[in-house]
C-alpha atoms as a PDB file:
ATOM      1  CA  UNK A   1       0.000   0.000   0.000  1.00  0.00           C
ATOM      2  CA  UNK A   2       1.231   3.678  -0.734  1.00  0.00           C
ATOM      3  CA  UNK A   3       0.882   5.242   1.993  1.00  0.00           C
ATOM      4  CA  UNK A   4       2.764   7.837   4.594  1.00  0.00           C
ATOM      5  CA  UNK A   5       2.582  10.086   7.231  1.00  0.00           C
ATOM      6  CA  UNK A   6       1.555  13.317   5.881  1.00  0.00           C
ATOM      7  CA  UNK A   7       1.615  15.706   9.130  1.00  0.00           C
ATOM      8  CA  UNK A   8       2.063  15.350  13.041  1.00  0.00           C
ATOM      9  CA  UNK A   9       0.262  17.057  15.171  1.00  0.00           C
ATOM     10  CA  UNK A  10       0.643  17.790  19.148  1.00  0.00           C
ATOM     11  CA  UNK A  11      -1.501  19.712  21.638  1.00  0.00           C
ATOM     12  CA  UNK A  12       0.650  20.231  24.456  1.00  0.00           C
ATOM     13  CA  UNK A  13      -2.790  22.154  26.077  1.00  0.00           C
ATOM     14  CA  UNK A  14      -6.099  20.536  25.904  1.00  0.00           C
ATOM     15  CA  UNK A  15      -8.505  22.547  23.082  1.00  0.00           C
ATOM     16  CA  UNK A  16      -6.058  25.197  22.834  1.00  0.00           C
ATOM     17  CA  UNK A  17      -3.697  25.387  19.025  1.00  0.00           C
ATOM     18  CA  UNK A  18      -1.454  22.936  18.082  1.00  0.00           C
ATOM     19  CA  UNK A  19       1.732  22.306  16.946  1.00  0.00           C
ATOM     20  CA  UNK A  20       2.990  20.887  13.373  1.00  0.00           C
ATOM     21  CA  UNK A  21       6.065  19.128  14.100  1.00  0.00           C
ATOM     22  CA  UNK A  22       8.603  17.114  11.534  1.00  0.00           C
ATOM     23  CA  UNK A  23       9.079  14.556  13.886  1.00  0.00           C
ATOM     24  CA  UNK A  24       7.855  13.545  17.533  1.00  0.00           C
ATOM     25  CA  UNK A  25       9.062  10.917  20.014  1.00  0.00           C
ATOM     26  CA  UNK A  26       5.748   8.465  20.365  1.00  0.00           C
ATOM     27  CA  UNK A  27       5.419   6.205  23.407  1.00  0.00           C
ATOM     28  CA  UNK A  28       2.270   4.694  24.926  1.00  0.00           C
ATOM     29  CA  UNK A  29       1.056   8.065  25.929  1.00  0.00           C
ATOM     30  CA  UNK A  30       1.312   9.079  22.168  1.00  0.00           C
ATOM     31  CA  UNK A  31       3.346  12.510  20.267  1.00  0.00           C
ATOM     32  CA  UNK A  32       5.361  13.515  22.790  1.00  0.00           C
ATOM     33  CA  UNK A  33       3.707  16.604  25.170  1.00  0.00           C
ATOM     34  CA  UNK A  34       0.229  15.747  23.258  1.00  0.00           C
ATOM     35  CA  UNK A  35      -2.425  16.889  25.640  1.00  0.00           C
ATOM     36  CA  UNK A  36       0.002  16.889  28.969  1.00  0.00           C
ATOM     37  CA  UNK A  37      -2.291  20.130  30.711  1.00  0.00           C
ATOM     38  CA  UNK A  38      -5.483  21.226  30.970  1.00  0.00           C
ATOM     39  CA  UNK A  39      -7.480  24.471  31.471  1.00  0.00           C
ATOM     40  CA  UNK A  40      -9.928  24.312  34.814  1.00  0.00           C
ATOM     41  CA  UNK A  41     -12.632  26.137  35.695  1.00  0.00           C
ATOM     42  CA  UNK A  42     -13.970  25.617  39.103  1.00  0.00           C
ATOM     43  CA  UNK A  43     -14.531  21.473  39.185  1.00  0.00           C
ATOM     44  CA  UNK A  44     -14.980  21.746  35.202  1.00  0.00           C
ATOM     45  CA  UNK A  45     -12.433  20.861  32.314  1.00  0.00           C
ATOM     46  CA  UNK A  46     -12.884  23.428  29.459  1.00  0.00           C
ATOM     47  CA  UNK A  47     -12.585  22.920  26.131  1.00  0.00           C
ATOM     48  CA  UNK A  48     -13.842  24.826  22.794  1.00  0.00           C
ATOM     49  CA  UNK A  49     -16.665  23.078  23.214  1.00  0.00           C
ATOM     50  CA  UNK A  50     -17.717  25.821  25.678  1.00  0.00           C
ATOM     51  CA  UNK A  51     -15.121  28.574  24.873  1.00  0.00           C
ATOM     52  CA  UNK A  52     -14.458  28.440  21.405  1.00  0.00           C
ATOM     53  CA  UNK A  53     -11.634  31.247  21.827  1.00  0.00           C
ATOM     54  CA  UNK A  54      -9.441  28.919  23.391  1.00  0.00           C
ATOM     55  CA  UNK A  55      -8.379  27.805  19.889  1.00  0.00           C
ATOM     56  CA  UNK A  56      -6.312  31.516  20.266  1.00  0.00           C
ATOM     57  CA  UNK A  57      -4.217  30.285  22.427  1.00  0.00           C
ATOM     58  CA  UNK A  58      -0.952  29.247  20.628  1.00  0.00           C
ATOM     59  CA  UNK A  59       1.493  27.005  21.842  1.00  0.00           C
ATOM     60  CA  UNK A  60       5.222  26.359  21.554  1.00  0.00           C
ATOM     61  CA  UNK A  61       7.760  24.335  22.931  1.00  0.00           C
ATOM     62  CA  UNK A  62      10.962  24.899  23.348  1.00  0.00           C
ATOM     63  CA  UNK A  63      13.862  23.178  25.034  1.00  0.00           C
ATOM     64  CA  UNK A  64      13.170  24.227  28.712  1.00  0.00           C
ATOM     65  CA  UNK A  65       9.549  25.974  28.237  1.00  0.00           C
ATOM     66  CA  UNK A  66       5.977  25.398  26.373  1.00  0.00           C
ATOM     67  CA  UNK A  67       5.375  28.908  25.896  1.00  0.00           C
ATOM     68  CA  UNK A  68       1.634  30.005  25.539  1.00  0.00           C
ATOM     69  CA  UNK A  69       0.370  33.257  23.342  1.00  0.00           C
ATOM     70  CA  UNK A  70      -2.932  34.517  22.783  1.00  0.00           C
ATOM     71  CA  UNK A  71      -4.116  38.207  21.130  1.00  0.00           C
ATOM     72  CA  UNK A  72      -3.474  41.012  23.623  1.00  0.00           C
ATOM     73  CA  UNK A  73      -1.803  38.750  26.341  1.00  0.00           C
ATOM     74  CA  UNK A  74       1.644  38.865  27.110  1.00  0.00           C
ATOM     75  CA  UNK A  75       3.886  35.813  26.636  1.00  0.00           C
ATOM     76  CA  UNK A  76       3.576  33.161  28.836  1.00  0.00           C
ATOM     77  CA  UNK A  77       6.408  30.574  29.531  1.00  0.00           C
ATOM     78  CA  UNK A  78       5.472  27.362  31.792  1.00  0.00           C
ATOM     79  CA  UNK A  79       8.865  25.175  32.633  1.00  0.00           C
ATOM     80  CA  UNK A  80       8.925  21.673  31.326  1.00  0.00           C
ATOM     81  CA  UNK A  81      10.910  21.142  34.508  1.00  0.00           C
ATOM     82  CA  UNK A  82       7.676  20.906  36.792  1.00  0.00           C
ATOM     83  CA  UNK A  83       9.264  23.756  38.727  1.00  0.00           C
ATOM     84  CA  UNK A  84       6.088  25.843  38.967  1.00  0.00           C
ATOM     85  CA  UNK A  85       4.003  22.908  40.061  1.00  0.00           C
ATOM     86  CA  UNK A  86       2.033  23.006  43.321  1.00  0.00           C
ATOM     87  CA  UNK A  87       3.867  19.962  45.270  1.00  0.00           C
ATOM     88  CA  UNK A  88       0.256  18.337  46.650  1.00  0.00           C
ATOM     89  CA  UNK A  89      -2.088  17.078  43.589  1.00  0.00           C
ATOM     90  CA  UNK A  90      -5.379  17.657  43.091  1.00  0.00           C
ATOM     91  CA  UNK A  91      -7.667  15.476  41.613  1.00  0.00           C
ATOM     92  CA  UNK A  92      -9.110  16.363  38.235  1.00  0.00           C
ATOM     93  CA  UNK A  93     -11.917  15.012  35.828  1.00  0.00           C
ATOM     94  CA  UNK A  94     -12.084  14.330  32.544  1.00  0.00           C
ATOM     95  CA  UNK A  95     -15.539  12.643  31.319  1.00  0.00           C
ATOM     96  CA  UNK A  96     -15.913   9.969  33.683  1.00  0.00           C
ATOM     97  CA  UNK A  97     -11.866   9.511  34.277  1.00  0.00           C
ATOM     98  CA  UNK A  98     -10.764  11.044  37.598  1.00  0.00           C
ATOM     99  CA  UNK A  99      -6.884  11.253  38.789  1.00  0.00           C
ATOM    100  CA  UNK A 100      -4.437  13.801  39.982  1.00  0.00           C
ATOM    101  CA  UNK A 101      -2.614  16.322  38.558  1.00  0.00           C
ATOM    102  CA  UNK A 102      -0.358  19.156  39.890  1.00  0.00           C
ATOM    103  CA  UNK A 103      -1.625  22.892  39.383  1.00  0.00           C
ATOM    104  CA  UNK A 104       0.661  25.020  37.568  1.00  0.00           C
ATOM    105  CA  UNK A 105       1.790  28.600  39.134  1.00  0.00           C
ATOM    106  CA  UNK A 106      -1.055  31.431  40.029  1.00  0.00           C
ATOM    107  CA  UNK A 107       0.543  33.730  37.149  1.00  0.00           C
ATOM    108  CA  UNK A 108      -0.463  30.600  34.715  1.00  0.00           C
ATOM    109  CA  UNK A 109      -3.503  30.598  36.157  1.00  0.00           C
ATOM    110  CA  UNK A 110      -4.344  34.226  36.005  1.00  0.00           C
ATOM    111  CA  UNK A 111      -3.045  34.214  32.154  1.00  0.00           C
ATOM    112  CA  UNK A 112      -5.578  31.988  31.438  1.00  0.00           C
ATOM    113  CA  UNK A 113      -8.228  33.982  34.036  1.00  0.00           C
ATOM    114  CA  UNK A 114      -7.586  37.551  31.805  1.00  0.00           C
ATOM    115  CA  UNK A 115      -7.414  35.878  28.435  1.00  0.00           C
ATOM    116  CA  UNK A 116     -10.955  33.452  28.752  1.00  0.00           C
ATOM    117  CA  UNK A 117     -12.783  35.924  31.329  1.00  0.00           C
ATOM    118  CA  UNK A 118     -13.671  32.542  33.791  1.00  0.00           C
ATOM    119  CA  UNK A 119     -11.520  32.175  36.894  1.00  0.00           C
ATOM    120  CA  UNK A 120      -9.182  29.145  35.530  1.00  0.00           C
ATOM    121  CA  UNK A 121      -6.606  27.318  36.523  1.00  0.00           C
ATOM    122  CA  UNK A 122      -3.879  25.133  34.921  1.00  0.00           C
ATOM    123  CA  UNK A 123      -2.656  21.851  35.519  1.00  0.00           C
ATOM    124  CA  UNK A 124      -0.035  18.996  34.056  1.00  0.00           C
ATOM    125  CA  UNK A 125      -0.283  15.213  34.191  1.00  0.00           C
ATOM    126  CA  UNK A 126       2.204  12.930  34.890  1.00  0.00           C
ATOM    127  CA  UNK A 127       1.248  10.173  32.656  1.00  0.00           C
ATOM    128  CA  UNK A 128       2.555   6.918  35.032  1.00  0.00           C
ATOM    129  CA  UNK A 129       1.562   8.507  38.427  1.00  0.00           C
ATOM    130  CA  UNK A 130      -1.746   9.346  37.141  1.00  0.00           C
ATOM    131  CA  UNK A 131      -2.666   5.808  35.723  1.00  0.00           C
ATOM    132  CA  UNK A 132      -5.683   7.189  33.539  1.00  0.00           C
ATOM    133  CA  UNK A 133      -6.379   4.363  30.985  1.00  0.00           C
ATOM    134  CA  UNK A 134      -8.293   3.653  27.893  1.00  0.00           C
ATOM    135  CA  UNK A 135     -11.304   1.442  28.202  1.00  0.00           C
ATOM    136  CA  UNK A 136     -10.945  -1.577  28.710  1.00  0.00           C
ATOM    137  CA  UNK A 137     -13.885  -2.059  26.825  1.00  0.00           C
ATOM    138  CA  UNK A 138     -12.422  -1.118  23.244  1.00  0.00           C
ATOM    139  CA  UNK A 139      -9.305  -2.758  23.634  1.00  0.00           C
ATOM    140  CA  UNK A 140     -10.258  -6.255  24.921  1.00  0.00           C
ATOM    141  CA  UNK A 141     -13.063  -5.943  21.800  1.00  0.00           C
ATOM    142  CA  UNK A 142     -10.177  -5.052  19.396  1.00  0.00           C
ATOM    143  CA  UNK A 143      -7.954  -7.535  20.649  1.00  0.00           C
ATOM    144  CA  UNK A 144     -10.297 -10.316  20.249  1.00  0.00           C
ATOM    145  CA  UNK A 145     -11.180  -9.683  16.809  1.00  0.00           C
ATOM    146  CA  UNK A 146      -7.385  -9.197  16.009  1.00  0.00           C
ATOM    147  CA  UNK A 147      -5.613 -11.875  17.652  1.00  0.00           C
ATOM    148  CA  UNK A 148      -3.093 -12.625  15.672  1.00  0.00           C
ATOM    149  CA  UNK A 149      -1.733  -8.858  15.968  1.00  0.00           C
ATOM    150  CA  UNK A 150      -2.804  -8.256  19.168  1.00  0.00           C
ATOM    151  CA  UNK A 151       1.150  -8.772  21.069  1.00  0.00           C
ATOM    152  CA  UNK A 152       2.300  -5.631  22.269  1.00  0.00           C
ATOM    153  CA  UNK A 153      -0.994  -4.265  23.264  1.00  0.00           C
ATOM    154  CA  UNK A 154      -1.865  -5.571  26.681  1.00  0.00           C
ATOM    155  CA  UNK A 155      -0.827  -3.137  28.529  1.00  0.00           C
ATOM    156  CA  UNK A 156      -2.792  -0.422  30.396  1.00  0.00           C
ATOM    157  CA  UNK A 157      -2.677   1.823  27.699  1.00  0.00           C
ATOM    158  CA  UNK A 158      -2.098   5.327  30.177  1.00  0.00           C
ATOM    159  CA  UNK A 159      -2.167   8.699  28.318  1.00  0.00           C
ATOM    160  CA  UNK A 160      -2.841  12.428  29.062  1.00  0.00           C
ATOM    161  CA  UNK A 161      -5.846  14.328  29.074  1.00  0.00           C
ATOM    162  CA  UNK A 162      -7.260  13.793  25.514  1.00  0.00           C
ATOM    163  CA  UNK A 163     -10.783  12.514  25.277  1.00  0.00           C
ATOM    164  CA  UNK A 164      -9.997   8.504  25.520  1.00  0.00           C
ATOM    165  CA  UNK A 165      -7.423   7.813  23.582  1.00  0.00           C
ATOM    166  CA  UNK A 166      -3.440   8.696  23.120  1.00  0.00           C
ATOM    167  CA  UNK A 167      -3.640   9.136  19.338  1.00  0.00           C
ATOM    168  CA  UNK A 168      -6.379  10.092  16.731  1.00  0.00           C
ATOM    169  CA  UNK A 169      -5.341   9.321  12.997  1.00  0.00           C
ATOM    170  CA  UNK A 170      -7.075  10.744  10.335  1.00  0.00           C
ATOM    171  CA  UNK A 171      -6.930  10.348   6.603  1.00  0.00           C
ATOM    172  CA  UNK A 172      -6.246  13.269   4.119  1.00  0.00           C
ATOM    173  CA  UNK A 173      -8.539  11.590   1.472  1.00  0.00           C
ATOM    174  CA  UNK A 174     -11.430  11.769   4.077  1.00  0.00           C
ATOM    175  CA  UNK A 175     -10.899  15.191   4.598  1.00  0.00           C
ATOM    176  CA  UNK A 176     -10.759  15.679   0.678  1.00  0.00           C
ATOM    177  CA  UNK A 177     -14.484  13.980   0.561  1.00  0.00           C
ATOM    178  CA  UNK A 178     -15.651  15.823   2.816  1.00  0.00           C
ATOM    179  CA  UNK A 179     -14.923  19.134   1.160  1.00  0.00           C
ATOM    180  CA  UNK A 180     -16.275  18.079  -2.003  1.00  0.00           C
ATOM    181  CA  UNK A 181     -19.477  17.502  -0.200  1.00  0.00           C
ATOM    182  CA  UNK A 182     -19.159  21.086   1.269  1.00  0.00           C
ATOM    183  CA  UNK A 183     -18.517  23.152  -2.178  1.00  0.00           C
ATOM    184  CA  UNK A 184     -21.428  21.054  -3.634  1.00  0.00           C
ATOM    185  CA  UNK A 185     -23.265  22.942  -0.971  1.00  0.00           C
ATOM    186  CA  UNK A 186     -21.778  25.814  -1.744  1.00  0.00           C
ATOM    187  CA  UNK A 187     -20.071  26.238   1.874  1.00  0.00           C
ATOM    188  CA  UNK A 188     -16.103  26.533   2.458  1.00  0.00           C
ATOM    189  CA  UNK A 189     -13.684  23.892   2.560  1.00  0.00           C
ATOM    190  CA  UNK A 190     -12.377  23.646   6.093  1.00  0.00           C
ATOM    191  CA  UNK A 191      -8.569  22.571   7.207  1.00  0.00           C
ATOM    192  CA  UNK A 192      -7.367  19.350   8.566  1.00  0.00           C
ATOM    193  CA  UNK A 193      -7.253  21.215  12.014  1.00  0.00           C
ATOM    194  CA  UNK A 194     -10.917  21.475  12.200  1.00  0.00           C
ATOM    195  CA  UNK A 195     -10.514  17.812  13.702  1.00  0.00           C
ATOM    196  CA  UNK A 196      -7.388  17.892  15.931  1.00  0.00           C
ATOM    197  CA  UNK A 197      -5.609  15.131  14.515  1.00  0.00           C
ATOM    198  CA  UNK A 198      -2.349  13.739  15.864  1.00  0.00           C
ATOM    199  CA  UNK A 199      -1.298  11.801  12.450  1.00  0.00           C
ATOM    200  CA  UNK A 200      -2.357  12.709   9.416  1.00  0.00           C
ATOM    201  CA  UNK A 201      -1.881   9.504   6.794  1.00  0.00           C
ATOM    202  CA  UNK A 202      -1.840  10.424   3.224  1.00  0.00           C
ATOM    203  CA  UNK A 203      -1.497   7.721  -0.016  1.00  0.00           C
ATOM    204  CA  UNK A 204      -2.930   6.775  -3.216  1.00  0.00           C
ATOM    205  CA  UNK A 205      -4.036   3.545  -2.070  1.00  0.00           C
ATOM    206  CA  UNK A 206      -6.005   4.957   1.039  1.00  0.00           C
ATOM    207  CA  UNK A 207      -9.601   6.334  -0.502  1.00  0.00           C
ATOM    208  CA  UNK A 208     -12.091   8.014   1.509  1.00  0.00           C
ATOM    209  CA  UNK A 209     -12.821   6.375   4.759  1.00  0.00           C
ATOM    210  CA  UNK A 210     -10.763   3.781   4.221  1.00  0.00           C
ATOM    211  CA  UNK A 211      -9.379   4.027   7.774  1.00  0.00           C
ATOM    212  CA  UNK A 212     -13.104   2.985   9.034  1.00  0.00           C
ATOM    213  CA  UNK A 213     -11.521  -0.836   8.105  1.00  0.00           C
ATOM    214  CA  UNK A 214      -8.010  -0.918   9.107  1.00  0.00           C
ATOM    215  CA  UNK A 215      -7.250  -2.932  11.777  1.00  0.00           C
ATOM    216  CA  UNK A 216      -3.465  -1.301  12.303  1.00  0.00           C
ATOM    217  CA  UNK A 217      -1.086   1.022  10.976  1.00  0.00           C
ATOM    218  CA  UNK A 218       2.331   0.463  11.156  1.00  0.00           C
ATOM    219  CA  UNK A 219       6.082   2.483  10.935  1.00  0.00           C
ATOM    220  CA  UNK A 220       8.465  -0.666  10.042  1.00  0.00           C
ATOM    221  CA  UNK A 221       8.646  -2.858  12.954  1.00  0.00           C
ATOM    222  CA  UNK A 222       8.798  -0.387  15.752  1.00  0.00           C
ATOM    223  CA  UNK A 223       5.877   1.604  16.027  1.00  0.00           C
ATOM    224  CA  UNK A 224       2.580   0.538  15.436  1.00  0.00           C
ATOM    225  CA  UNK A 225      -1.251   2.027  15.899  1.00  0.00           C
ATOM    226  CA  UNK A 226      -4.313  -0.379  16.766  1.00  0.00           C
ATOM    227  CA  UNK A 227      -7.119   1.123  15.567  1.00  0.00           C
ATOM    228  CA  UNK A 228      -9.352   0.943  18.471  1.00  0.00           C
ATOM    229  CA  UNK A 229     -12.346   2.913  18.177  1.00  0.00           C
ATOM    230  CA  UNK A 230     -13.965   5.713  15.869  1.00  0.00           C
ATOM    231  CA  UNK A 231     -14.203   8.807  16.951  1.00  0.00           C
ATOM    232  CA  UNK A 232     -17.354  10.662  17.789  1.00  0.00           C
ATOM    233  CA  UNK A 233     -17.436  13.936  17.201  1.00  0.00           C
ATOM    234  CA  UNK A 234     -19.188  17.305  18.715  1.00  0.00           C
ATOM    235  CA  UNK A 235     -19.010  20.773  18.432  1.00  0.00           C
ATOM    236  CA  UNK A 236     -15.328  21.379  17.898  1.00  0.00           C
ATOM    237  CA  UNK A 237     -15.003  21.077  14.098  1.00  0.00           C
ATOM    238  CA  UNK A 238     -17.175  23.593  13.707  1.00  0.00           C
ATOM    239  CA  UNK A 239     -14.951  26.301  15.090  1.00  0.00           C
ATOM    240  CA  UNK A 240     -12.706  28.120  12.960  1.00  0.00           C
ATOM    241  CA  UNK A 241      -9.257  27.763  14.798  1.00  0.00           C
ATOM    242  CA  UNK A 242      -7.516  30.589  13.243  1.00  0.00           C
ATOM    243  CA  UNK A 243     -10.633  32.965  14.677  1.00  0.00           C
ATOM    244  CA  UNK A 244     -12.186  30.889  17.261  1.00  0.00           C
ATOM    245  CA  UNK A 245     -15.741  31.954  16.046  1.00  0.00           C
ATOM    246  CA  UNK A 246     -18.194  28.922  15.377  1.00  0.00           C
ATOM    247  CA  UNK A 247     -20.529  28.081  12.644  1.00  0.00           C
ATOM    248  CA  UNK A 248     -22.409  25.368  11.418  1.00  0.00           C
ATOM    249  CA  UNK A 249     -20.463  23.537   9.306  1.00  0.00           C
ATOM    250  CA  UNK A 250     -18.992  20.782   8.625  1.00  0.00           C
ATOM    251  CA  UNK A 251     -21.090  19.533  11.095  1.00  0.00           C
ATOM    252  CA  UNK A 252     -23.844  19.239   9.316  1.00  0.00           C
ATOM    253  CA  UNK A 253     -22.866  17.325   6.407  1.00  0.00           C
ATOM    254  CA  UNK A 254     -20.991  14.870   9.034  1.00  0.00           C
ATOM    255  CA  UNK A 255     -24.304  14.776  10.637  1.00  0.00           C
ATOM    256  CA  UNK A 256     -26.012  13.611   7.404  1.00  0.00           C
ATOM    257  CA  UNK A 257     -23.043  11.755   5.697  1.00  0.00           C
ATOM    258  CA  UNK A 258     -21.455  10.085   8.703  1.00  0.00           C
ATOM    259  CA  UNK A 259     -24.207   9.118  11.338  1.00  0.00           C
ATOM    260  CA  UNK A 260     -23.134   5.979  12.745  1.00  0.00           C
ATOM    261  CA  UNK A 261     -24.313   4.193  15.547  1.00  0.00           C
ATOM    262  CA  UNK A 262     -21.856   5.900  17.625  1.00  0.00           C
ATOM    263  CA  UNK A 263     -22.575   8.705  16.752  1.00  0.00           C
ATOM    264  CA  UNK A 264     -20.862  11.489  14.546  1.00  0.00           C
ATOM    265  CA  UNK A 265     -17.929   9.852  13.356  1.00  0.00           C
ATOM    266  CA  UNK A 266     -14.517  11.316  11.620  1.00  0.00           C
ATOM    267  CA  UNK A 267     -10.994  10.029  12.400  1.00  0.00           C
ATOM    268  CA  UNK A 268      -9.860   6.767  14.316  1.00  0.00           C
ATOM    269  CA  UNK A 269      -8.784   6.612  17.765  1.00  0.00           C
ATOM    270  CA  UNK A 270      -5.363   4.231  18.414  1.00  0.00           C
ATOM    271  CA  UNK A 271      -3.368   2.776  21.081  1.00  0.00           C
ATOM    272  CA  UNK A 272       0.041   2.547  20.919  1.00  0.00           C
ATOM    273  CA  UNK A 273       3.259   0.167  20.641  1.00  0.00           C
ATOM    274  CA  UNK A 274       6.365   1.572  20.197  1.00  0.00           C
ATOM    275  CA  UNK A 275      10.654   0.383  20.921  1.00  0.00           C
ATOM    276  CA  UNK A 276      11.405   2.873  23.573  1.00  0.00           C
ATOM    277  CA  UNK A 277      12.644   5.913  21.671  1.00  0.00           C
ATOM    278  CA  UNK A 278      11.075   5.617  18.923  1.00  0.00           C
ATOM    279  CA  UNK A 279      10.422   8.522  16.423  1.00  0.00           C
ATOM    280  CA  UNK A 280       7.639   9.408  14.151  1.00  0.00           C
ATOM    281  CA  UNK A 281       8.644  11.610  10.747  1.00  0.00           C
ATOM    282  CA  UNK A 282       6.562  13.160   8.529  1.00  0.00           C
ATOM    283  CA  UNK A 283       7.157  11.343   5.269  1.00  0.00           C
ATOM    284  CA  UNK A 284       7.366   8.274   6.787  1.00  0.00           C
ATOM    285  CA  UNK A 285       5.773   5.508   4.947  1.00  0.00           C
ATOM    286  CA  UNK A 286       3.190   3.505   6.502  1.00  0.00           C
ATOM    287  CA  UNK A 287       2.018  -0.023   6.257  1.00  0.00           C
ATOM    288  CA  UNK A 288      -1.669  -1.371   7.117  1.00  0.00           C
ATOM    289  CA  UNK A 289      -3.570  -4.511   8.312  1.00  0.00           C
ATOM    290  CA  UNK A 290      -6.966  -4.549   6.783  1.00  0.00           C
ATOM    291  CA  UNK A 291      -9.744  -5.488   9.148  1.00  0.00           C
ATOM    292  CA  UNK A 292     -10.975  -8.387   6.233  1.00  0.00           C
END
């Protein structure tokens, strides 16, 4: 099969802009710094779901800092050290998960408190002490219908604070369907980052929702992606993340064209097994185990 990795994509903060990278270390967690804090207000995680501005915020990371900008805001630099953390955690939630996390300094938190106008506060996960895991659920159901590639992938599976899963792949020919379905309509196309992907897999021989029947992706013989679980989808991709104003679309034509029983459906959640340091590169090519 032709096929590669087209882009990489990390979060380092939870519904807040992402970060195109050439290449990423990828571990059980997923991309390196994907989704490692979060934005709290009061008991509740926020997201662009509720505060579609949050898309604003730009991050960066550089060798000792993620640095954080949003319009009218000064710079903000948070150490990758954890020297700003609170020492006691506090427990968070995430959808039903709940597990501790350390709050990040009151000058993060009062960034994020003049930039959103809600009184926030930000915190970091430590993947191993937290021990939030994927369901159980998904996994055991992909691993029985996939026995034969299913070594490598009984682990617990612990990752950050992204929905449920450490990485969500999505295909560029999807995304190239989809579009045509929106100018036949008459509406603008909309970017790959409408839908937060981590990997982006590109390739003649994957068509349009093609990825709704792979079993696995692979890099060689040292990283490889089980396809776990589609992924539902809500508000978000209707928010412009260059202006953090939303509309309708393409919601609705996901709505009508990709109902499922799940729900709205776009993208592919994966778990992951990976050689320690192992590196992901755009360009890389791909391989795939078909789910028939």
């Amino acid at each position: 099969m032709s096929l590669f990795v087209r882009s990489l994509h990390t979060y380092p903060v939870k519904s807040c802009a992402g970060i195109a990278v050439d290449a990423s270390a990828i571990d059980g967690a997923g991309l390196a710094y994907d989704r490692r804090w979060l934005v709290i207000s009061g008991a509740r995680f926020l997201t662009q779901r509720q505060v579609p501005s949050m898309a604003l915020v730009g991050t960066a990371l550089t060798a000792t800092h993620l640095q954080l900008r949003a319009p009218g805001m000064p710079l903000l630099e948070v150490p990758l050290d954890g020297s700003d953390l609170a020492a006691i955690t506090e427990t968070v939630t995430v959808w039903r998960d709940t597990f501790p996390a350390h709050a990040e300094s009151t000058a993060a938190a009062q960034w994020f408190t003049d930039f959103l106008g809600l009184p926030c506060r930000l915190f970091k996960i430590d993947v191993p002490a937290a021990g939030r895991a994927v369901s159980p659920d998904w996994v055991g159901r992909w691993r029985g219908e996939h026995r034969e590639l299913a070594d490598g992938f009984d682990g617990r599976h612990l990752f950050g604070f992204a929905d449920g899963y450490p990485v969500l792949i999505a295909n560029q020919a999807s995304l190239d369907e989809l579009n045509q379905r929106l100018l036949v309509k008459g509406r603008d196309p909309v970017p790959m980052d409408r839908f937060r992907p981590n990997v982006v897999l590109d390739g003649d021989d994957l068509g349009a929702y093609d990825e709704d029947h792979i079993a696995l992706f692979a890099r060689g013989d040292d990283i490889r992606l089980a396809v776990v679980k589609p992924c539902t989808r809500c508000s978000i991709p209707d928010v412009d993340q260059a202006t953090g104003r939303a509309g309708d679309e393409p919601g609705l034509t996901l709505t009508a064209t990709r109902s499922l029983d799940l729900g709205v459906v776009f993208g592919q959640n994966a778990i992951v097994d990976a050689c320690p340091g192992a590196i992901l590169r755009v360009g890389d090519p791909i391989s795939a185990e078909w789910k028939f």
